[in-house]
C-alpha atoms as a PDB file:
ATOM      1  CA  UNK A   1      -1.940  15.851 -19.256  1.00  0.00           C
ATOM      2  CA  UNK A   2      -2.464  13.921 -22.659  1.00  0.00           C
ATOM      3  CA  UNK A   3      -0.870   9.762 -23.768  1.00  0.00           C
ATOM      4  CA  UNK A   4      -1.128   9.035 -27.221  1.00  0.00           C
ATOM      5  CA  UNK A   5      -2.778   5.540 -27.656  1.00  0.00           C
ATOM      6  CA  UNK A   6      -3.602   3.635 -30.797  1.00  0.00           C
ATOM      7  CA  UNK A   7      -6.681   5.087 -30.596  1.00  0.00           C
ATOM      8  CA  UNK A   8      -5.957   8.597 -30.506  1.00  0.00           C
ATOM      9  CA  UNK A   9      -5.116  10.723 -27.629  1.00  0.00           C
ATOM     10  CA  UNK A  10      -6.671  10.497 -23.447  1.00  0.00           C
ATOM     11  CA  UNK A  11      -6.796  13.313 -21.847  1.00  0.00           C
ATOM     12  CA  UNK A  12      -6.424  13.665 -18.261  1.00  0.00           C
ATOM     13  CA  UNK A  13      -5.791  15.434 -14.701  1.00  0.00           C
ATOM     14  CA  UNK A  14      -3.688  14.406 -11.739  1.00  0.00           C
ATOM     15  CA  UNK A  15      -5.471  13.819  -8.398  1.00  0.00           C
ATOM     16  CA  UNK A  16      -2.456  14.518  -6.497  1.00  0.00           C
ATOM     17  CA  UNK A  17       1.610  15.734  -6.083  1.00  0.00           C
ATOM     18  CA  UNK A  18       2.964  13.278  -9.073  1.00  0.00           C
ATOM     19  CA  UNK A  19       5.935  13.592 -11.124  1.00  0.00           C
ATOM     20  CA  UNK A  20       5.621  13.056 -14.466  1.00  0.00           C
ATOM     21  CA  UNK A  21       8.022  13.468 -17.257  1.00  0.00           C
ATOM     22  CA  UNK A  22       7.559  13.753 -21.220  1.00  0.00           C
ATOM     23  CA  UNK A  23       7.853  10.319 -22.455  1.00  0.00           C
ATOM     24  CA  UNK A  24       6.410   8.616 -19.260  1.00  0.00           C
ATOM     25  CA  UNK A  25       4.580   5.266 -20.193  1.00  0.00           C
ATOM     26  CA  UNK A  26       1.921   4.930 -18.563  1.00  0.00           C
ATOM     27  CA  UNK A  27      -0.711   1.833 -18.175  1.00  0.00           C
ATOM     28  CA  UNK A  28      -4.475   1.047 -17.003  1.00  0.00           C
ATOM     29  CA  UNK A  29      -7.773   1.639 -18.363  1.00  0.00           C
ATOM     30  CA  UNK A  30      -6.680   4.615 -20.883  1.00  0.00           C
ATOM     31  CA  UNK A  31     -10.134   4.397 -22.555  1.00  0.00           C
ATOM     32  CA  UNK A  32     -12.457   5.311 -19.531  1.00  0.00           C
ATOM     33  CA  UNK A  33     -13.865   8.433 -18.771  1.00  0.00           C
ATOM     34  CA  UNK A  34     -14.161   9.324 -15.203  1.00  0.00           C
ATOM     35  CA  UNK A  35     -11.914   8.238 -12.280  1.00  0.00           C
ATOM     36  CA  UNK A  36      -9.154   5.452 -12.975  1.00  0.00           C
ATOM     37  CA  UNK A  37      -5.838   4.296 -11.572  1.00  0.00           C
ATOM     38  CA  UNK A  38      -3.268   4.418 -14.083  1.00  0.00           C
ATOM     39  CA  UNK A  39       0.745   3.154 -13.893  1.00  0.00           C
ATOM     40  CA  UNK A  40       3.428   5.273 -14.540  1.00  0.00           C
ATOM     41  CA  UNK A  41       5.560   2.285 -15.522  1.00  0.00           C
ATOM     42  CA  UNK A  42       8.871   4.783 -16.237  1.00  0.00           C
ATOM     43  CA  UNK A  43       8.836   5.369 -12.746  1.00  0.00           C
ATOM     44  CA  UNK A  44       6.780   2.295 -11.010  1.00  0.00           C
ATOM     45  CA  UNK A  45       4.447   4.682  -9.380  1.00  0.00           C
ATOM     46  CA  UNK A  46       0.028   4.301  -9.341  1.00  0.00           C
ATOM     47  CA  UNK A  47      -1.468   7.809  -9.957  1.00  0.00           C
ATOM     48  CA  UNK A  48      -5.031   8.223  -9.315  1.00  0.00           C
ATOM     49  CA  UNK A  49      -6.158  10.570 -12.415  1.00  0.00           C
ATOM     50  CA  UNK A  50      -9.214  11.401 -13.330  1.00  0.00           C
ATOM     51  CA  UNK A  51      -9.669  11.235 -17.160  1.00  0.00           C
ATOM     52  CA  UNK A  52     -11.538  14.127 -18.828  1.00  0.00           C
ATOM     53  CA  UNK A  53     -11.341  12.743 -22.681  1.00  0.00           C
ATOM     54  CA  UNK A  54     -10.485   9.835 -25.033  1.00  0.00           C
ATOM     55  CA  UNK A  55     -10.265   8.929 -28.463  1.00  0.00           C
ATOM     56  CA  UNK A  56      -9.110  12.773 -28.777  1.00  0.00           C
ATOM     57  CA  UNK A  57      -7.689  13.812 -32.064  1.00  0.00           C
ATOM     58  CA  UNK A  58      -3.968  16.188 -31.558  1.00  0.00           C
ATOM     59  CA  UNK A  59      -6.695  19.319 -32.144  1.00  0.00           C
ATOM     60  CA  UNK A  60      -9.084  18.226 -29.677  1.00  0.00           C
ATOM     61  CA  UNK A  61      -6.471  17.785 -27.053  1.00  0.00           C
ATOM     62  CA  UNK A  62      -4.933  21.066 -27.533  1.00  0.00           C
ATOM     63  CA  UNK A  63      -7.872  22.564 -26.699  1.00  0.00           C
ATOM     64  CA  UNK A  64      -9.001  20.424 -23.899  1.00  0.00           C
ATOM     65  CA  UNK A  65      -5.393  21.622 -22.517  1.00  0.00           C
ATOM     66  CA  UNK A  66      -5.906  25.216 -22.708  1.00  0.00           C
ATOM     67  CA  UNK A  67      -8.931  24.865 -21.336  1.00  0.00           C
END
């Protein structure tokens, strides 16, 4: 999964059954690699995630994603 921050784009996977939709906001520590706890706050649900790249441009996600 990918957010667009004002930094550029975090890349991530989820650590379990979640449902996430295009357009989901999400908050927490977007700009940490490793393990974190982010909040879907569209849907008031924590998702442990465990985040695989920040500070990604739209190119470098892509190919994180296909990955």
């Amino acid at each position: 999964m990918a957010i667009e921050t004002d930094h550029g784009i975090t890349v991530f996977e989820l650590l379990g059954g979640y449902d996430v939709d295009k357009g989901d906001v999400f908050s927490g520590n977007l700009e940490s690699l490793g393990g974190e706890t982010f909040f879907n706050e569209s849907k008031q649900e924590k998702m442990d995630v465990f985040v695989q790249g920040i500070y990604c441009s739209m190119e470098n996600a892509r190919q994180m994603l296909s990955s």
